[in-house]
Structures are given as C-alpha cells and as structure tokens.
N, C-alpha and C. Protein backbone atom coordinates (compact mmCIF):
# COMPACT_ATOMS: atom_id res chain seq x y z
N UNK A 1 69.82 -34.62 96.77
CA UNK A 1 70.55 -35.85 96.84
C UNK A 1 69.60 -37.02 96.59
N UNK A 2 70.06 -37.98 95.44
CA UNK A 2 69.24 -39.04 95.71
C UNK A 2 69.43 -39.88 96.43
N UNK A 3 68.39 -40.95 96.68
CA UNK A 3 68.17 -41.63 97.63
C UNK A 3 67.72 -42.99 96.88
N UNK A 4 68.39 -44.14 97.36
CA UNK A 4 68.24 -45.69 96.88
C UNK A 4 67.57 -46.23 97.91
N UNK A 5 66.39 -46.58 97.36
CA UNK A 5 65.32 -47.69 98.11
C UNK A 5 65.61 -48.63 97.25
N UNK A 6 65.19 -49.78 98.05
CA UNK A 6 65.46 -51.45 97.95
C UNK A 6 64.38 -52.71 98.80
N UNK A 7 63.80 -53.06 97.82
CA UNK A 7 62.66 -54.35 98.33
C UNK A 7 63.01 -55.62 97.77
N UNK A 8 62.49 -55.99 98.22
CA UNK A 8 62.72 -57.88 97.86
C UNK A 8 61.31 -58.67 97.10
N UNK A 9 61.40 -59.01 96.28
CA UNK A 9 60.26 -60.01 95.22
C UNK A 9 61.00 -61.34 94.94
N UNK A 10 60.17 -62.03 94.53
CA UNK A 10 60.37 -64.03 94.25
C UNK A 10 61.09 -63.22 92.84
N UNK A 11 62.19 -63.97 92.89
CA UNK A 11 62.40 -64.25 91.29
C UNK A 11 61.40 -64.08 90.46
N UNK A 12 59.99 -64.39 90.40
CA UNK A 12 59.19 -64.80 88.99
C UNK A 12 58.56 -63.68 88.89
N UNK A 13 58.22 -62.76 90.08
CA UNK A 13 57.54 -61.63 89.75
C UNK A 13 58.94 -60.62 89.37
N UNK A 14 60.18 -60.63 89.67
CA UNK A 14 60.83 -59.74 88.89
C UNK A 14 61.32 -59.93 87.72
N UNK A 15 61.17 -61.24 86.82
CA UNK A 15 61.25 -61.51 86.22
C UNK A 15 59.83 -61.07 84.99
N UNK A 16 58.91 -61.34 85.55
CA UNK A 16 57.93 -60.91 84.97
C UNK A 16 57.57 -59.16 84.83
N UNK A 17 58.01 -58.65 85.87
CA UNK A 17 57.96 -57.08 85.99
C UNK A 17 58.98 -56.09 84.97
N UNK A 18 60.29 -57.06 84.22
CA UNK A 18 61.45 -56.64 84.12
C UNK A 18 60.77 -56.70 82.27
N UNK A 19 60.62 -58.17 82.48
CA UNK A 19 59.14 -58.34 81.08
C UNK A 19 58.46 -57.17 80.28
N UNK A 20 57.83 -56.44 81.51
CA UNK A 20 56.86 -55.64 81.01
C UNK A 20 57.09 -54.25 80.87
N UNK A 21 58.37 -54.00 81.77
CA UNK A 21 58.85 -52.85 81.44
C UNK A 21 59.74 -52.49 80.37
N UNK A 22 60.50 -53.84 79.97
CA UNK A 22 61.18 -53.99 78.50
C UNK A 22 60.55 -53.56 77.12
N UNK A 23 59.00 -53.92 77.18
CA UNK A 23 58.29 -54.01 76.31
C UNK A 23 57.67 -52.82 76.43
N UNK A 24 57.97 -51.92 77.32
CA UNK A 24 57.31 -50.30 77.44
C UNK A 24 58.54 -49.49 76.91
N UNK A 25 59.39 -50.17 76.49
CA UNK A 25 60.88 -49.56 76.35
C UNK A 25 61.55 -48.81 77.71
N UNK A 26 61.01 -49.54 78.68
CA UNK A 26 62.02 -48.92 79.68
C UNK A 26 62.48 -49.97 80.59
N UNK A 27 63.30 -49.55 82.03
CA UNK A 27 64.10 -50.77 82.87
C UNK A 27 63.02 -51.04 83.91
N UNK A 28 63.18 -51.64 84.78
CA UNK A 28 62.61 -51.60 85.89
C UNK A 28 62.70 -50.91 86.89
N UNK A 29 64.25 -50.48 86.90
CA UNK A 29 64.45 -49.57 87.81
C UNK A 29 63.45 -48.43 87.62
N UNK A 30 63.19 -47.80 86.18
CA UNK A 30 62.53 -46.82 85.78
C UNK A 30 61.10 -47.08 86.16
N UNK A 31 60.72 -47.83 85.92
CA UNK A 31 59.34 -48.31 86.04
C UNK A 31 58.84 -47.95 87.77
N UNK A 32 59.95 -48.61 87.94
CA UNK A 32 59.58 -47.76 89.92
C UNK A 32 59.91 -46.82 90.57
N UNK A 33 61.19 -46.06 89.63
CA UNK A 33 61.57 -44.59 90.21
C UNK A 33 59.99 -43.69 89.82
N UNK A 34 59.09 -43.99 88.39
CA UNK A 34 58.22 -43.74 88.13
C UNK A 34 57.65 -43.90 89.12
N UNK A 35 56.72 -44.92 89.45
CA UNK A 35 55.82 -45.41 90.29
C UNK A 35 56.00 -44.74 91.75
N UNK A 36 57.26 -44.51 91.77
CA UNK A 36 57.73 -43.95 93.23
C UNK A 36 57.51 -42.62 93.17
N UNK A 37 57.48 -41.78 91.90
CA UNK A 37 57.31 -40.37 91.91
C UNK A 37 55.85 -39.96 91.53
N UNK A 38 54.87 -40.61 91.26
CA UNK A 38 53.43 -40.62 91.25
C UNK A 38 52.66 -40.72 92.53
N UNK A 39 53.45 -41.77 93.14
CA UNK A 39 53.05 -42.01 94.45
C UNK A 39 53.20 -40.68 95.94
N UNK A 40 54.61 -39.82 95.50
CA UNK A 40 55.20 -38.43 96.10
C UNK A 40 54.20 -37.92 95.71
N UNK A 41 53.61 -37.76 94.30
CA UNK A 41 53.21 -36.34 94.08
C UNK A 41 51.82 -36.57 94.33
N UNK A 42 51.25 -37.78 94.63
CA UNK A 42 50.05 -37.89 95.11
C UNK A 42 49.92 -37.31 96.33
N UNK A 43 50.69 -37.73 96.80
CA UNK A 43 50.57 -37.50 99.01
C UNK A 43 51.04 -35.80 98.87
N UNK A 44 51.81 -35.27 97.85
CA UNK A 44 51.71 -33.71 97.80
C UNK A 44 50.64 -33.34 97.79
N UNK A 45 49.82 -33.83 96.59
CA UNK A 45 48.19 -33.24 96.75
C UNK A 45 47.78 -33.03 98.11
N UNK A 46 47.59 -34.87 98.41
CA UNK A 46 47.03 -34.84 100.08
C UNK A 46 46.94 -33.71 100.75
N UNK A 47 48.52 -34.00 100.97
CA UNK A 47 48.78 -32.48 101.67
C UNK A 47 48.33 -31.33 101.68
N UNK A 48 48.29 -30.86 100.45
CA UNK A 48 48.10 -29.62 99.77
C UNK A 48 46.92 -29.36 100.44
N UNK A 49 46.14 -30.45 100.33
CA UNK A 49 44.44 -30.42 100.40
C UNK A 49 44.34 -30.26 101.89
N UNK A 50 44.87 -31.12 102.69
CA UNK A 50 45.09 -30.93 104.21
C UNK A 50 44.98 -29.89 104.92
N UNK A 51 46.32 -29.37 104.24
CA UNK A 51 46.37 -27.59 104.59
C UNK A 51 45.41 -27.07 104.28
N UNK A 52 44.61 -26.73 103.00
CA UNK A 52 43.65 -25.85 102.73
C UNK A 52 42.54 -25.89 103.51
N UNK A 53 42.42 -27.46 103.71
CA UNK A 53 41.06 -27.88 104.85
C UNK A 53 41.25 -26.95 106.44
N UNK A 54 42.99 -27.15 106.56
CA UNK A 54 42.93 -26.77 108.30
C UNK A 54 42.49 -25.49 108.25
N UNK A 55 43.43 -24.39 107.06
CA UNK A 55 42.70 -23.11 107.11
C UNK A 55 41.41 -22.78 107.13
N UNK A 56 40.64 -23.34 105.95
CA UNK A 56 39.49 -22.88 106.07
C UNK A 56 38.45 -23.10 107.07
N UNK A 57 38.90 -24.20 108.26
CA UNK A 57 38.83 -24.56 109.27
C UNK A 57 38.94 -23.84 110.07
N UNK A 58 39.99 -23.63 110.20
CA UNK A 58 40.91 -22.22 111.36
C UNK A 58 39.77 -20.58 110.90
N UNK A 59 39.76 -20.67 109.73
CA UNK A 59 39.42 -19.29 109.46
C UNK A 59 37.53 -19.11 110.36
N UNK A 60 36.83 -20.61 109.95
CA UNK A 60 35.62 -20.53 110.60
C UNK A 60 35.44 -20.30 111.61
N UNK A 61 36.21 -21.37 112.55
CA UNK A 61 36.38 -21.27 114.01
C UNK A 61 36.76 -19.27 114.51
N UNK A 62 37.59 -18.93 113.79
CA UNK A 62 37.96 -17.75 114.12
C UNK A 62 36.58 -16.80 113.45
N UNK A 63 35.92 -17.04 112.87
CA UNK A 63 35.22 -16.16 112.48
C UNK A 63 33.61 -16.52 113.64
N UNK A 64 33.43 -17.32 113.92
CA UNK A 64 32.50 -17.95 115.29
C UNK A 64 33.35 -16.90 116.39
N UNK A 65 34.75 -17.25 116.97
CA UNK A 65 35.02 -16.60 118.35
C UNK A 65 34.72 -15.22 118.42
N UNK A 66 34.92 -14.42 116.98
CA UNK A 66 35.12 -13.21 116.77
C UNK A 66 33.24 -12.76 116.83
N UNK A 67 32.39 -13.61 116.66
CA UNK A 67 31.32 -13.25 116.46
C UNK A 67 30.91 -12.97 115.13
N UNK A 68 31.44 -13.12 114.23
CA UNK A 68 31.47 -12.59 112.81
C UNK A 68 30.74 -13.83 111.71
N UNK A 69 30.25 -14.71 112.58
CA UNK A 69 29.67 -16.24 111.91
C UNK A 69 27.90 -16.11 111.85
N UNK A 70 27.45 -16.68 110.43
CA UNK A 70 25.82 -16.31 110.26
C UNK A 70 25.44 -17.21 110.24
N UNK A 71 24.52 -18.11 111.29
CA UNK A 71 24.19 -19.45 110.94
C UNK A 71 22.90 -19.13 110.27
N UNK A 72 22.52 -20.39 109.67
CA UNK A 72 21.70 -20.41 108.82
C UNK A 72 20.85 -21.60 109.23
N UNK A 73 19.26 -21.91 109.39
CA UNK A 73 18.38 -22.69 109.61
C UNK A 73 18.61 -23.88 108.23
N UNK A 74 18.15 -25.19 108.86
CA UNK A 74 18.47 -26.21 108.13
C UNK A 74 17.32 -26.45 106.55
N UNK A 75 16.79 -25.63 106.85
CA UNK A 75 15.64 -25.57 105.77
C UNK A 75 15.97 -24.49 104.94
N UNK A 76 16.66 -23.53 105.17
CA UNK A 76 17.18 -22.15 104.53
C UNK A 76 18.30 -22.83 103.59
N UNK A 77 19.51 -23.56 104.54
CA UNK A 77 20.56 -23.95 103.66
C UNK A 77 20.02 -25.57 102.55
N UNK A 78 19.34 -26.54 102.83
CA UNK A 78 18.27 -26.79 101.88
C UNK A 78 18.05 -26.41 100.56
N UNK A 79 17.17 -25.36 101.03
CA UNK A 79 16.65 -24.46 99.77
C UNK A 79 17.81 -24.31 98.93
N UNK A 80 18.59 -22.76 99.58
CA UNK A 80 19.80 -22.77 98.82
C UNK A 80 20.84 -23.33 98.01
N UNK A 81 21.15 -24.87 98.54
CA UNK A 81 21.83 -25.96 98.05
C UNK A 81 20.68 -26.34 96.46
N UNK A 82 19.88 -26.39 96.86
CA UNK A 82 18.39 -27.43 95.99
C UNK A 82 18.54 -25.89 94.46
N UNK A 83 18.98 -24.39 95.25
CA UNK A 83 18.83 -23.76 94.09
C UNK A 83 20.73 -23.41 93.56
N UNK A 84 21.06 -24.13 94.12
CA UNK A 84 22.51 -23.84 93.60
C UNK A 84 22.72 -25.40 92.32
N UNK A 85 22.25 -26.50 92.90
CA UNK A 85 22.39 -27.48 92.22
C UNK A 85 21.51 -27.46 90.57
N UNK A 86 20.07 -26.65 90.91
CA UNK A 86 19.29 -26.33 89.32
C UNK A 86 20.11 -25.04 88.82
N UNK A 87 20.92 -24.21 89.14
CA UNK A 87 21.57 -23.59 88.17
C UNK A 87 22.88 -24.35 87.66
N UNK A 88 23.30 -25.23 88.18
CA UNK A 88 24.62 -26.05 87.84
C UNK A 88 23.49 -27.17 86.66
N UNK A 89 22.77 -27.48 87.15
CA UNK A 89 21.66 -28.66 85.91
C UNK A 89 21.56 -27.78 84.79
N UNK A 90 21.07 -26.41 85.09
CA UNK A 90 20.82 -25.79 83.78
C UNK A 90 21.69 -24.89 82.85
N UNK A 91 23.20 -25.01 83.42
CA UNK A 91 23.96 -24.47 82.94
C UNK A 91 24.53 -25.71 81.93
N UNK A 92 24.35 -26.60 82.44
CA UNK A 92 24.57 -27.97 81.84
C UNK A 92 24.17 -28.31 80.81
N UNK A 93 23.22 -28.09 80.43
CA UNK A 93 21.63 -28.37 79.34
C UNK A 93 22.21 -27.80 78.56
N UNK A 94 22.62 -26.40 78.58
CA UNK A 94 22.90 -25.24 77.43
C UNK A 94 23.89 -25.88 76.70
C-alpha cells in the first residue's frame, strides 16, 4: 500500500525545485518519491550492516564463553596487519 507524505516549503523554493525537476524531464513529486527511495534503501544497508556487526559480535562473545577464542599479543597482531597490508600494496603494483 502506498503511503502519502506531505511537507511544507516557501513558495520560492518550490517553485524553484519544480524548475529543476522539469528540466530533468520529470515532476517533483517524482523527484522526491526518488529522493525518498534512496534515502529507504540507504538505511536498508545500515541495517543490513547492523545485523552483520551484531552477529559477528554475538559469534565472538560466544566463541570467548565457550573457550574457543585465541588472543593474540599486540605486537603479533602488528606484524600480521603490517604483512597483510604489503601483500594488498603488492598485489596492487602488478
């Protein structure tokens, strides 16, 4: 079902908005059902991303209670990072 949203602007900016969407070949209405559906599918991402964060979140924490977690010294993960970043540089080069 759709749904009608409704805001209020000065005359001159809808006048000017109505302008620019004419000249894109479309209405204004369009111009913001657009704007309105870029804006949805942005905050979907969000989301999307949200969730993936809590899991992989959830999954750590659960993998710590369970005992099943390998910490690693701050100079170890360092290194590692320092040699993950020169194979990403030199995959680059090629």
């Amino acid at each position: 079902m759709d749904t009608r949203i409704q805001f209020r602007v000065d005359e001159e900016t809808k006048r000017l908005a109505q302008q620019m969407a004419e000249s894109q070949g479309r209405t204004l209405s369009d111009a913001c059902r657009q704007l309105t559906e870029e804006l949805a599918e942005q905050q979907r991402k969000v989301m999307t991303h949200d969730n993936w964060l809590t899991e992989q979140v959830d999954a750590a924490f659960s993998k710590l209670e369970n005992g099943k977690s390998e910490f690693v010294s701050h100079e170890d993960a360092r290194l590692d990072m320092e040699a993950r970043k020169e194979k990403i540089r030199n995959r680059a080069e090629k």
